[in-house]
Each structure stands twice: as structure tokens, then as C-alpha cells.
C-alpha atoms as a PDB file:
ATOM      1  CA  UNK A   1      27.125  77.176  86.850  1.00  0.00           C
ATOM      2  CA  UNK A   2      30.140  74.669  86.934  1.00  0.00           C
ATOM      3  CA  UNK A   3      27.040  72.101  87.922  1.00  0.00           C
ATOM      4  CA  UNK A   4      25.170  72.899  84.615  1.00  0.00           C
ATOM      5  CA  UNK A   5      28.392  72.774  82.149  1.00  0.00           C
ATOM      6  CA  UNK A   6      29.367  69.368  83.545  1.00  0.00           C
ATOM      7  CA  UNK A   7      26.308  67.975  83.273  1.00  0.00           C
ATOM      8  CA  UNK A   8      25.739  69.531  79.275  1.00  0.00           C
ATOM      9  CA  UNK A   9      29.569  67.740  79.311  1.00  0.00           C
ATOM     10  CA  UNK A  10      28.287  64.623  80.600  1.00  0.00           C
ATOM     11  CA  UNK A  11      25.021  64.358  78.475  1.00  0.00           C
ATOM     12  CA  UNK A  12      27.582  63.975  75.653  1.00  0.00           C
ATOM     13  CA  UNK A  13      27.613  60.474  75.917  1.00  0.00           C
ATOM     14  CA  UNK A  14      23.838  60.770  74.888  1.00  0.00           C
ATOM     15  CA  UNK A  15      22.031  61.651  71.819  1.00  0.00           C
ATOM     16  CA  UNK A  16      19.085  58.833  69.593  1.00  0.00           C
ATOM     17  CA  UNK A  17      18.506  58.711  66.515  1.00  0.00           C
ATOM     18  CA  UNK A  18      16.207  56.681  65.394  1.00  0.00           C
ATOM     19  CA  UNK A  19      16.152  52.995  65.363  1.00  0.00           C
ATOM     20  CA  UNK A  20      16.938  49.607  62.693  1.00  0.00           C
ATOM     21  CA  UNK A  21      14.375  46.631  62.527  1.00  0.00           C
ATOM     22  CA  UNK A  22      16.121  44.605  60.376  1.00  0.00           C
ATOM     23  CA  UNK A  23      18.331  42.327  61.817  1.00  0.00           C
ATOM     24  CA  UNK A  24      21.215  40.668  59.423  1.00  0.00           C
ATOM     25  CA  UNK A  25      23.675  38.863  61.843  1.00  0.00           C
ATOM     26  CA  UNK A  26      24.752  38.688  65.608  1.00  0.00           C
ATOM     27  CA  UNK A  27      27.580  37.462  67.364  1.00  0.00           C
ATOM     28  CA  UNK A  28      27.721  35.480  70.730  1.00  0.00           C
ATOM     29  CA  UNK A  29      29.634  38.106  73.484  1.00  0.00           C
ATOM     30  CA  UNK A  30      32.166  36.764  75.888  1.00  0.00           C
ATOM     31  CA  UNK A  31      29.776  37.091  78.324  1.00  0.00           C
ATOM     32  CA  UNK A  32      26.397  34.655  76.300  1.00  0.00           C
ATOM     33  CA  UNK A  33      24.734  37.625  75.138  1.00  0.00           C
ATOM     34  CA  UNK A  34      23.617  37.901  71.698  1.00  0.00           C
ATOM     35  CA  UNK A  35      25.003  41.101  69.819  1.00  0.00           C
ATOM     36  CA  UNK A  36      23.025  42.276  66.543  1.00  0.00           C
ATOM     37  CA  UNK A  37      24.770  43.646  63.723  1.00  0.00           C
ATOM     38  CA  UNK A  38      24.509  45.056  60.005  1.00  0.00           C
ATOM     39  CA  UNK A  39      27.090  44.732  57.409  1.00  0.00           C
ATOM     40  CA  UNK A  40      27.002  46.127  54.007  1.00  0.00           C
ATOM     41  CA  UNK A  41      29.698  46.124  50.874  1.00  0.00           C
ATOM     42  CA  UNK A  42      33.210  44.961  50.991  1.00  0.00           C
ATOM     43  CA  UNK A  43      36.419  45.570  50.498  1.00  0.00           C
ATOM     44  CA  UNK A  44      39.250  46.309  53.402  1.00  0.00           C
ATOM     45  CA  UNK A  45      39.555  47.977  55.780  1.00  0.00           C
ATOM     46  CA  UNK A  46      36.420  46.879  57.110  1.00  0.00           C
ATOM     47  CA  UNK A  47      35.128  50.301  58.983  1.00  0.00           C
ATOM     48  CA  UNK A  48      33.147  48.897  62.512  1.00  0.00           C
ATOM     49  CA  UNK A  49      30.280  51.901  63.415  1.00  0.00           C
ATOM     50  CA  UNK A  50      30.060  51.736  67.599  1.00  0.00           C
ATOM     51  CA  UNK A  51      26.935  53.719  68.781  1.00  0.00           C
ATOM     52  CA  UNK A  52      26.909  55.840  72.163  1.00  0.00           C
ATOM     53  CA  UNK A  53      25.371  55.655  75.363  1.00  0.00           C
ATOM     54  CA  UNK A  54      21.245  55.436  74.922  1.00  0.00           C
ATOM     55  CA  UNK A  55      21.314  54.771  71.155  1.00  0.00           C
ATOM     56  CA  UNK A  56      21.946  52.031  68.607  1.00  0.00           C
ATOM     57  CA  UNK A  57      23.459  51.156  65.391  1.00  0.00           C
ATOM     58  CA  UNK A  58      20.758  52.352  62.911  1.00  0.00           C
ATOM     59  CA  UNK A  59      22.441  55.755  63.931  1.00  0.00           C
ATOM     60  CA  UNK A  60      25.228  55.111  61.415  1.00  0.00           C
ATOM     61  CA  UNK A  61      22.724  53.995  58.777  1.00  0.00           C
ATOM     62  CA  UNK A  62      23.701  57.402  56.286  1.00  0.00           C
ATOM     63  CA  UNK A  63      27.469  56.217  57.224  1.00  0.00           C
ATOM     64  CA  UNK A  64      27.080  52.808  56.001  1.00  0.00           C
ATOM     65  CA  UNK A  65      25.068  53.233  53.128  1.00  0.00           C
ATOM     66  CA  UNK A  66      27.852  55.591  51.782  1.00  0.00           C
ATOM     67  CA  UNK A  67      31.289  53.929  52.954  1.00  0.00           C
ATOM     68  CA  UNK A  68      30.247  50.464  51.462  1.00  0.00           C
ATOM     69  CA  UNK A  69      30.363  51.793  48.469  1.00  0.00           C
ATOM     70  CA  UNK A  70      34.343  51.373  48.958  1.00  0.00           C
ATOM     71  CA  UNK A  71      34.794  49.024  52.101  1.00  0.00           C
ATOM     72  CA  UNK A  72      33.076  46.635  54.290  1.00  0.00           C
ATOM     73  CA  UNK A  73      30.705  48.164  56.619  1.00  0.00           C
ATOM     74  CA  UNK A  74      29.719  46.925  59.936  1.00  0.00           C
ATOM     75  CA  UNK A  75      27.385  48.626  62.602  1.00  0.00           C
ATOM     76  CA  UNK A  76      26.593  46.670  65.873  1.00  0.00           C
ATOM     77  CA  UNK A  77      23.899  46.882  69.046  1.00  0.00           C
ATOM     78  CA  UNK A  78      26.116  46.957  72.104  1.00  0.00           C
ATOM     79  CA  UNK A  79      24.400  44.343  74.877  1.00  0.00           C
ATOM     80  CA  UNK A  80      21.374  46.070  76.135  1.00  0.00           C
ATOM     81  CA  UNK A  81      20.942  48.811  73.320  1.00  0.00           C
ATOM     82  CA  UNK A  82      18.803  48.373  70.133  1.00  0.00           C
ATOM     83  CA  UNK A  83      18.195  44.290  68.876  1.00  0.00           C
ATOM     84  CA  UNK A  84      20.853  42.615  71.295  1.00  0.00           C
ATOM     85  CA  UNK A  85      20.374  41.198  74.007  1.00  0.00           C
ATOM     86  CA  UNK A  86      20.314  42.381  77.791  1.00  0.00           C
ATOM     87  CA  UNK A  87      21.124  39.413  79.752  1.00  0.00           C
ATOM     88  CA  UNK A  88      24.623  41.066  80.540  1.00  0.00           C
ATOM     89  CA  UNK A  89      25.270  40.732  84.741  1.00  0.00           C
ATOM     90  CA  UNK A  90      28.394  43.467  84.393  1.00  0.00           C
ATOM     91  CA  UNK A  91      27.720  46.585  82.239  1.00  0.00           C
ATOM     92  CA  UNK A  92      31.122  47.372  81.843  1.00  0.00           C
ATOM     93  CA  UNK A  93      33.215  49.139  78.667  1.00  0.00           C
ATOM     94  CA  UNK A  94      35.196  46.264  78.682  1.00  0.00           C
ATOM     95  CA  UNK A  95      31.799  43.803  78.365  1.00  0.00           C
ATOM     96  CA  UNK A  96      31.033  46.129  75.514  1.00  0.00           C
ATOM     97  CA  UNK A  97      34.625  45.951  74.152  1.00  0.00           C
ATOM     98  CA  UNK A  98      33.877  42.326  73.965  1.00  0.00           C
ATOM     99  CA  UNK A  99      30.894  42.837  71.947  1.00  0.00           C
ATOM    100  CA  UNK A 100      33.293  44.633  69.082  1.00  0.00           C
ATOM    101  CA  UNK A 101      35.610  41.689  69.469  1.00  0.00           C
ATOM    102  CA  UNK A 102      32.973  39.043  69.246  1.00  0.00           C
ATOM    103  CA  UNK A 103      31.660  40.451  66.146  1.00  0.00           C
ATOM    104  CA  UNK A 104      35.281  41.045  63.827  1.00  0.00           C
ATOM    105  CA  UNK A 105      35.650  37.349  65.323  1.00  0.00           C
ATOM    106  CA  UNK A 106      32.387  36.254  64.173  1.00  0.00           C
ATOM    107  CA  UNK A 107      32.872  38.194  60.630  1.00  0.00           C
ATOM    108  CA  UNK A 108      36.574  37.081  60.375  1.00  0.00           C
ATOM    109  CA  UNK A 109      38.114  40.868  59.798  1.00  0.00           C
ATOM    110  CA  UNK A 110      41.518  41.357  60.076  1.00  0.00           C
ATOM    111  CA  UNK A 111      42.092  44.952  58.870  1.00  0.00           C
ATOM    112  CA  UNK A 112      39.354  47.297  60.923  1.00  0.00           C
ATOM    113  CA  UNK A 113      38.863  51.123  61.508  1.00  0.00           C
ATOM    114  CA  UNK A 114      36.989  51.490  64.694  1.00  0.00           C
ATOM    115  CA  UNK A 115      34.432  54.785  64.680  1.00  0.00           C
ATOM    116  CA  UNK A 116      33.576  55.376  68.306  1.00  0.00           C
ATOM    117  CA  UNK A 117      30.458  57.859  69.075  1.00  0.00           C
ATOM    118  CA  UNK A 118      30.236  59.440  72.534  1.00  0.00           C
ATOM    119  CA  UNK A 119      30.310  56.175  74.882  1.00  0.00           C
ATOM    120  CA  UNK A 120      31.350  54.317  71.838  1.00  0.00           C
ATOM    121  CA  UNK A 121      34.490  56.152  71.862  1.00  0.00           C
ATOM    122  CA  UNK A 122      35.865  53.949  75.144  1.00  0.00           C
ATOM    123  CA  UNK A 123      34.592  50.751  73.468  1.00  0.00           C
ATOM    124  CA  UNK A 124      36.519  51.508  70.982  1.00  0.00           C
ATOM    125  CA  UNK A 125      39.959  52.170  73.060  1.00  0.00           C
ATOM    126  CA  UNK A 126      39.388  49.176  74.581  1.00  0.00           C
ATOM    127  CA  UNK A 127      38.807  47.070  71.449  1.00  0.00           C
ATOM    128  CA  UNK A 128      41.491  48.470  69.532  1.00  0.00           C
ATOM    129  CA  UNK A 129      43.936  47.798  72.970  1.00  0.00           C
ATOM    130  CA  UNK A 130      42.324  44.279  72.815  1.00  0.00           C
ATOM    131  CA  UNK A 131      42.985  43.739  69.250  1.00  0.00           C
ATOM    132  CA  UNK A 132      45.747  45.004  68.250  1.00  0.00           C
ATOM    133  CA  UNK A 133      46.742  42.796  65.505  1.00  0.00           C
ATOM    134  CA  UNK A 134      43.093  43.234  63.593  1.00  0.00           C
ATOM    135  CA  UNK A 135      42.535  46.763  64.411  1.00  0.00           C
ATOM    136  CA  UNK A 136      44.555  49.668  62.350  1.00  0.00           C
ATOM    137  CA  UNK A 137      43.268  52.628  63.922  1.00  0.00           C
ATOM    138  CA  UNK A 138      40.270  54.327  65.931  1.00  0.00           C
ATOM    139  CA  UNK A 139      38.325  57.903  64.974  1.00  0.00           C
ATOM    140  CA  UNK A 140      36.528  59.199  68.002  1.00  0.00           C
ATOM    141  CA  UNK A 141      33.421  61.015  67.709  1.00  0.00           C
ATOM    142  CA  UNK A 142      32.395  63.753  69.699  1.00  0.00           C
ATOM    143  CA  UNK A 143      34.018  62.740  72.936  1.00  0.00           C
ATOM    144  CA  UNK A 144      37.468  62.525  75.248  1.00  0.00           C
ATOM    145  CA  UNK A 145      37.521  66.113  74.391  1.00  0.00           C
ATOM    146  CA  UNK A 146      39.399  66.650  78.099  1.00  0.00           C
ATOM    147  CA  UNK A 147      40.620  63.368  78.672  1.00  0.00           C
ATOM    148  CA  UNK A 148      42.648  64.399  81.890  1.00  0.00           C
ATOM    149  CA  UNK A 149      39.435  65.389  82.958  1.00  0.00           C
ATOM    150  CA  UNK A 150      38.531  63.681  86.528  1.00  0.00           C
ATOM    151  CA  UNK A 151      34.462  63.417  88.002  1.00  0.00           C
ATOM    152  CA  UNK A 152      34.092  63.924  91.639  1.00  0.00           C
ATOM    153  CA  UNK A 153      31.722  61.083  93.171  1.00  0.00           C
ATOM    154  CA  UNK A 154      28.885  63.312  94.182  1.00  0.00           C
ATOM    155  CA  UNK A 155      28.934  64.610  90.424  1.00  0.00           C
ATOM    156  CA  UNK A 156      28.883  61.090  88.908  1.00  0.00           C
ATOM    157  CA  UNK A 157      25.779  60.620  91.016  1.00  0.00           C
ATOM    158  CA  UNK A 158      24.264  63.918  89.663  1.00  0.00           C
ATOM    159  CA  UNK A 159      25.031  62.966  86.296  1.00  0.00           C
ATOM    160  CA  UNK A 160      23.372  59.848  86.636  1.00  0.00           C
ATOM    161  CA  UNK A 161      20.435  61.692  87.578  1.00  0.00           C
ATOM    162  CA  UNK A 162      20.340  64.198  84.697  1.00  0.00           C
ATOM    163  CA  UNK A 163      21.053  61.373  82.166  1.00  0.00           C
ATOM    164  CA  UNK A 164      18.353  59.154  83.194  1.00  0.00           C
ATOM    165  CA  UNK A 165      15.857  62.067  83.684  1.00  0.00           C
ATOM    166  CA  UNK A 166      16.172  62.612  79.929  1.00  0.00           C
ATOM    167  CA  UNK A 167      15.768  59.287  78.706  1.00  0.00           C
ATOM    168  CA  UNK A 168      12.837  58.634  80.895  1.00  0.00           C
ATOM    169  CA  UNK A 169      10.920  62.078  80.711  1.00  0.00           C
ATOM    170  CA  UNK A 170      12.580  63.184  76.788  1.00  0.00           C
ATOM    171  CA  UNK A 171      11.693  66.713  75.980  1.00  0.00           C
ATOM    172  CA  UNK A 172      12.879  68.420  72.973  1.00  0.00           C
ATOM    173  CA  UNK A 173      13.655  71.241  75.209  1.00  0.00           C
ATOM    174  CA  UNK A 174      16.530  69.049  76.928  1.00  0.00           C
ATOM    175  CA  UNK A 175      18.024  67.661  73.465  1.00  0.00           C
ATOM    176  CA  UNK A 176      18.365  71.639  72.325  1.00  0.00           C
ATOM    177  CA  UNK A 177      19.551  72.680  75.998  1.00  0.00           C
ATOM    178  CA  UNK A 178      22.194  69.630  76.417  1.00  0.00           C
ATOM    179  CA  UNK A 179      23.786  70.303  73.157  1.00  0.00           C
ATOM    180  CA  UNK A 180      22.668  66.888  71.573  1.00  0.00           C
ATOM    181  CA  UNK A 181      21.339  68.835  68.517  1.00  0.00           C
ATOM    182  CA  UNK A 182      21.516  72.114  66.848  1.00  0.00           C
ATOM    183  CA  UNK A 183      19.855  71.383  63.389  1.00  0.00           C
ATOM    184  CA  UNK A 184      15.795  70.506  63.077  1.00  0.00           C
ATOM    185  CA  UNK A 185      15.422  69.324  66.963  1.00  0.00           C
ATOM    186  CA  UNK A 186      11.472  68.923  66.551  1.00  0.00           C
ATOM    187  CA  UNK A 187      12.990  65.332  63.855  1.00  0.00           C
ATOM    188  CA  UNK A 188      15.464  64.491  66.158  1.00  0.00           C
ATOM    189  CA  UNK A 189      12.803  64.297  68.898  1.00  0.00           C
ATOM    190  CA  UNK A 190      10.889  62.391  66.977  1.00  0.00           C
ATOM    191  CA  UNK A 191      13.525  60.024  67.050  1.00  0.00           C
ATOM    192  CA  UNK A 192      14.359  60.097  70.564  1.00  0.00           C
ATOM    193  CA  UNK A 193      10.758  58.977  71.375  1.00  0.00           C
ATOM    194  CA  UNK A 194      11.151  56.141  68.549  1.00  0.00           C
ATOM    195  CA  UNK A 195      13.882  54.706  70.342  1.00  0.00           C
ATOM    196  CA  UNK A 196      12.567  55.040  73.783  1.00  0.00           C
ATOM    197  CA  UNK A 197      10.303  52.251  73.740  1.00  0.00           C
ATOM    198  CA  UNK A 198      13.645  49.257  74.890  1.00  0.00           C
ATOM    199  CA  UNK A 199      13.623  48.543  77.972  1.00  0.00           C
ATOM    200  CA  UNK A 200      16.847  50.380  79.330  1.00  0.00           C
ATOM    201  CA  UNK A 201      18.192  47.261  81.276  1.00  0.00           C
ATOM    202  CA  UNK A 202      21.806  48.427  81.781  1.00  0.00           C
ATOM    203  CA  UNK A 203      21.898  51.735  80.634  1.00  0.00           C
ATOM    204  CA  UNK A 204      22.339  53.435  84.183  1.00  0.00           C
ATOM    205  CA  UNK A 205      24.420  50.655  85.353  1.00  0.00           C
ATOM    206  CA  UNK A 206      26.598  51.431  81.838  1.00  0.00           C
ATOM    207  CA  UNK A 207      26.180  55.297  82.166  1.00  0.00           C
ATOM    208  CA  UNK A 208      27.573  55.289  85.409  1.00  0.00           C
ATOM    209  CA  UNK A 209      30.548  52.852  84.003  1.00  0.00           C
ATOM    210  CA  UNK A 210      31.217  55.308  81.310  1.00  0.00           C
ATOM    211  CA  UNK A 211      31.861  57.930  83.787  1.00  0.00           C
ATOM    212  CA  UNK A 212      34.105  55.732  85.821  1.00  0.00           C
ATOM    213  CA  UNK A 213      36.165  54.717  82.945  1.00  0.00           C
ATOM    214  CA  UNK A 214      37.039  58.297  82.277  1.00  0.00           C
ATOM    215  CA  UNK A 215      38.163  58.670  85.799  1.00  0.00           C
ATOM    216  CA  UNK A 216      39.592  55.396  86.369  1.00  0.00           C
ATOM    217  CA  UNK A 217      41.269  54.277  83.353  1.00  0.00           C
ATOM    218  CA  UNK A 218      40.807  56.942  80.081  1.00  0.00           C
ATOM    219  CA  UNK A 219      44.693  57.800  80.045  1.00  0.00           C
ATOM    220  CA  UNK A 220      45.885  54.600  81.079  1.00  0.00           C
ATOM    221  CA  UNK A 221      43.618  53.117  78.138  1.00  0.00           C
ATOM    222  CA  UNK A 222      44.996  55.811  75.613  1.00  0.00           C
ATOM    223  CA  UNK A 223      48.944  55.392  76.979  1.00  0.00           C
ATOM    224  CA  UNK A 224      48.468  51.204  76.219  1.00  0.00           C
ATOM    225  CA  UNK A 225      46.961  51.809  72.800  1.00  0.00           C
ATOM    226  CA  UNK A 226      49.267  51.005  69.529  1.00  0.00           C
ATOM    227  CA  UNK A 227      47.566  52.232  66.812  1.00  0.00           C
ATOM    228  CA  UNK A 228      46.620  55.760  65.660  1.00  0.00           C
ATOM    229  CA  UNK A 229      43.555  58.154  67.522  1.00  0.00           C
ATOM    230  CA  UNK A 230      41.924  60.385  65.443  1.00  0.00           C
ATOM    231  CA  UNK A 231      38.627  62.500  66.884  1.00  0.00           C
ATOM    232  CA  UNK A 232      36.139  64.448  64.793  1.00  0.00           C
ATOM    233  CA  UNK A 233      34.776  66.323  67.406  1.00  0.00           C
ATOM    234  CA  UNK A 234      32.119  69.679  67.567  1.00  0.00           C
ATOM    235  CA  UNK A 235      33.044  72.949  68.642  1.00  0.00           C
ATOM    236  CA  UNK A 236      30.461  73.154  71.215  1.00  0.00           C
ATOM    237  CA  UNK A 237      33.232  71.780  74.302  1.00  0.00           C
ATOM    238  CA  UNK A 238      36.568  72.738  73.169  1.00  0.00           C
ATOM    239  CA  UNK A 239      38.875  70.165  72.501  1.00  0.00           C
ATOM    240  CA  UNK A 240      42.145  69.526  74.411  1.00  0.00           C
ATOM    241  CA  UNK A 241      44.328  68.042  71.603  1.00  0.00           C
ATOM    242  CA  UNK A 242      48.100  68.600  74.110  1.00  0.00           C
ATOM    243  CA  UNK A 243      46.534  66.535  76.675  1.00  0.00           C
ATOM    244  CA  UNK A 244      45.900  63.980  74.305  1.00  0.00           C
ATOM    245  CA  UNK A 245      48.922  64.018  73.006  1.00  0.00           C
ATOM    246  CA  UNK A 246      50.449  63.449  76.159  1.00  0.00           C
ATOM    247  CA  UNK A 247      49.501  60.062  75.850  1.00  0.00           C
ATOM    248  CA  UNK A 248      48.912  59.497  71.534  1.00  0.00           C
ATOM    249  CA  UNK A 249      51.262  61.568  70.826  1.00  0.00           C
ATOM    250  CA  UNK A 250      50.052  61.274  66.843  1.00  0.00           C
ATOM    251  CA  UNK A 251      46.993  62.087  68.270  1.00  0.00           C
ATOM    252  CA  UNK A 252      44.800  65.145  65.732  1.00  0.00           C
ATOM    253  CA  UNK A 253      41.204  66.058  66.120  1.00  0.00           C
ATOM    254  CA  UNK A 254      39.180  67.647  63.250  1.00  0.00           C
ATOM    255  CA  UNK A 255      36.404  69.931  64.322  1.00  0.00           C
ATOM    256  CA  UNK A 256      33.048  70.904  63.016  1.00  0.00           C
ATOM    257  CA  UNK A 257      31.678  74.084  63.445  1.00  0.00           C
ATOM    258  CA  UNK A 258      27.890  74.619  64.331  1.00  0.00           C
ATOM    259  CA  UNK A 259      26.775  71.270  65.265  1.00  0.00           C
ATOM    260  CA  UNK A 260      25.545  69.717  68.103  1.00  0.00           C
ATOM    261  CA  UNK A 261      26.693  66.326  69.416  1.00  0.00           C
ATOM    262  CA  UNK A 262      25.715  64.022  66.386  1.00  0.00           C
ATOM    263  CA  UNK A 263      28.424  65.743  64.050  1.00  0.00           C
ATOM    264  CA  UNK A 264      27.362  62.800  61.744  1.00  0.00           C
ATOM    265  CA  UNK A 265      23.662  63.460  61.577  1.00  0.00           C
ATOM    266  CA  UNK A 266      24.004  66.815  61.249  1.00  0.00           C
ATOM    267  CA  UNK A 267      26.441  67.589  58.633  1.00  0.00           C
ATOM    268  CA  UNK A 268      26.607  63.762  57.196  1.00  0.00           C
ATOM    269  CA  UNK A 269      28.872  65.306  54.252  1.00  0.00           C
ATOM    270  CA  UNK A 270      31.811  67.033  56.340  1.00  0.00           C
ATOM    271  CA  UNK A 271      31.748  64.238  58.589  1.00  0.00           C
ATOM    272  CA  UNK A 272      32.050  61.557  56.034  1.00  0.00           C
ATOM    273  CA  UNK A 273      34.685  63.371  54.329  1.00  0.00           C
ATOM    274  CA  UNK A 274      36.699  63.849  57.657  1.00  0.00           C
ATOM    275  CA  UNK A 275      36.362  60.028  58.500  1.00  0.00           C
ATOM    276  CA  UNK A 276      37.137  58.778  54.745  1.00  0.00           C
ATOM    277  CA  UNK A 277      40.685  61.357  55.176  1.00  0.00           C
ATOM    278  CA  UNK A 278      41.009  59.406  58.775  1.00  0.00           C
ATOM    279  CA  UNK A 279      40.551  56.127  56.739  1.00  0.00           C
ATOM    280  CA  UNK A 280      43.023  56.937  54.193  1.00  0.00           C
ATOM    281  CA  UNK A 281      45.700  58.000  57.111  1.00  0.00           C
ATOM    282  CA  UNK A 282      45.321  54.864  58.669  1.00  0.00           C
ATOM    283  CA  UNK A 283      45.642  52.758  55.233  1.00  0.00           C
ATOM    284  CA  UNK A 284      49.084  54.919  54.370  1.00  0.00           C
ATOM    285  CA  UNK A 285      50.676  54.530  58.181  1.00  0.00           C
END
């Protein structure tokens, strides 16, 4: 049984939705490779929108649509996922840290809220301890919900297994039973199999890294960071806001009832209301 839950906990760093054709701008990565992007409106702070493990940017399209209306919008492909590039020799979350920085380089930003989904939550720890001097605060989405939380070996393996199982052989079946969705599965499917058709160079490599970086470096990340955390997170794994704290102690964590892992797909109102209250926190600190 504690096989299963770990492995539902795990799958958290997955969920696709969709995916953009349009491609407005890229950035050159530390590392050569050629990061995509879409920005819309203006105004500061500019709000960066970091997809998770398996997905891409156009997964934030409802998000950024509605918050340029008020600031400057920006969702990016990390290397590998979606329109950039996949030339990348060390799928790290640093390496994909480095794809945020490249791009509020490449767009000149100097007042940013980073929104982190699943995997994109420790790209955005790591950009925001990168940047500290660009980047005013970071909302988490759906993840770090135990960040104390440590993976034995043989379970990272497992993992691995379970995560690349589903985006090689997708079933609707496996999106209900890992929690990705709650609300009309048969369109997020549809999705899923939209998306499924890049090649996946990296995304076990980067899976696996994801796992290690909450092992290896998650509270030593959180401990370095010097701006606020925020989380808007599902109530399908509870949420461990004291341990957090031990390390942010500002830290708070919003939580949406009856939702699956895309809080943002799924109830696209209550989620952008939560992130534009994050927003204004961050403006007023």
C-alpha cells in the first residue's frame, strides 16, 4: 500500500495539457540550447509560468490570457519539453533553472513572480536562489507538499518506472487513478495524447533528477532562498505547512478542495484568484 501512495505522490510531478504551436521568442540556455517562450501584456511584476515534469507552457495558456490583462506574462518550454530544444547533455533542475534565467535575461525583467507547477516548483527555487535581485517571490503549485520527505533508492527506481509507463502507454484510467485529474478526464486525455507525440529526450533522465533534488537538496534549496514561498496546493496529499516553515518561515499554502493535480485547469477561477492575492503579497512585502 505504502508502494501505491508513493508512487500516486510521485506521479505529481506529472500531468499534460495540451500543447502551443506558436512560437513568439526563445532564449539561448547556459548550456546552447534554445528555450521557447510566450509573452503577453505588460506591466510589472512580470509573472514567469514554469510547466512540470512531461508538459509544456501552453498549460498556462488560461493563466496568461487573464494576468496580462494587468502584468507582463511570460510562459517558457524547459529544454526538452514542448518547442525548445533537447540538445541538453545534463538534465538537471539547475540546467532548467538556467532556462528561467536565460529568458528574464533575454526579456530584461527585473521585478518577477515565479509560478512553479509540480517539477516546475524546484526550477523555480532554484531560479529565485539564482536571482535574487530580479526575482520578488515564488508560488508553488501542487508540489513540496512534504518537503522533509526523503525517497529510498529502490523507490526512485520504481518511480521511474511508473512515470515512464504512463507517458509511454497513457490511459485515461492512470490520469483518474494517479490523481492528475478529477474534472472531465475523457478532455484531459485527449490532451495527454496531443502532447505525446515529442520525443521525450530527457524526461527520464529529468524525472529521475526531480526525485533526487527532493532528497538531495529540497531543504537546503528552501533554507538559501530570500524571498517569499507561497504554494497553492490540492487537498488530495495533505500539505505539511510546519515543515516548511522550518526552513521559510513566512512560508503559507492555500488549498483547493476537489481537484486533482492541475488546480489551475481545473478550477482556473479559484486558482487565479489565489495567485493574483500571492501577487499582491509579494508587491506589498
Amino acid at each position: 500500500m505504502r508502494t501505491i501512495i508513493d508512487c500516486c505522490i510521485v506521479i505529481s510531478f506529472l500531468f499534460i495539457y495540451g500543447c502551443s504551436t506558436k512560437q513568439d521568442n526563445f532564449a539561448l540556455s547556459s548550456d546552447g540550447v534554445k528555450i521557447v517562450f510566450n509573452k503577453q501584456g505588460g506591466g510589472e511584476p512580470a509573472v514567469m509560468f514554469i510547466h512540470g515534469w512531461s508538459n509544456n507552457k501552453s498549460i498556462w495558456d488560461a493563466q496568461v490570457n487573464y494576468f496580462s490583462n494587468k502584468y507582463e506574462s511570460v510562459a517558457i518550454d524547459l529544454a526538452g519539453f514542448g518547442e525548445s530544444g533537447n540538445n541538453r547533455k545534463d538534465w538537471t533542475i539547475e540546467a532548467f533553472a538556467n532556462d528561467v534565467s536565460a529568458v528574464i535575461d533575454e526579456l530584461d525583467l527585473h521585478k518577477v513572480v515565479l509560478v512553479g507547477f509540480s517539477m516546475g516548483g524546484p526550477v523555480a527555487v532554484e531560479a529565485a536562489d539564482k536571482l535574487p535581485g530580479e526575482v520578488i517571490g515564488v508560488v508553488l503549485v501542487d508540489n513540496m507538499q512534504n518537503v522533509e520527505r526523503k525517497i529510498p533508492a529502490q523507490m526512485i527506481s520504481k518511480m521511474d518506472t511508473v512515470m515512464m509507463d504512463l507517458v509511454n502507454h497513457p490511459t485515461q484510467e492512470k490520469l483518474v487513478r494517479g490523481g492528475y485529474v478529477k474534472r472531465d478526464p475523457e478532455k484531459a486525455f485527449k490532451n495527454v495524447l496531443a502532447m505525446l507525440n515529442n520525443p521525450k529526450i530527457g524526461w527520464e533522465e529529468s524525472g529521475k533528477a526531480t526525485l533526487q533534488w527532493q532528497n538531495e537538496r529540497c531543504t537546503q534549496a528552501l533554507s538559501e532562498i530570500k524571498v517569499p514561498v507561497v504554494a497553492i496546493n490540492s487537498d488530495r496529499i495533505p500539505t505539511d505547512i510546519e515543515a516548511f516553515q522550518k526552513y521559510v518561515p513566512s512560508f503559507k499554502a492555500d488549498i483547493v478542495p476537489g481537484v486533482g493535480h492541475t488546480i489551475m485547469w481545473e478550477a482556473p477561477d479559484e486558482f487565479n484568484r489565489l495567485l493574483e492575492q500571492d501577487i499582491q503579497g509579494f508587491i506589498s512585502d
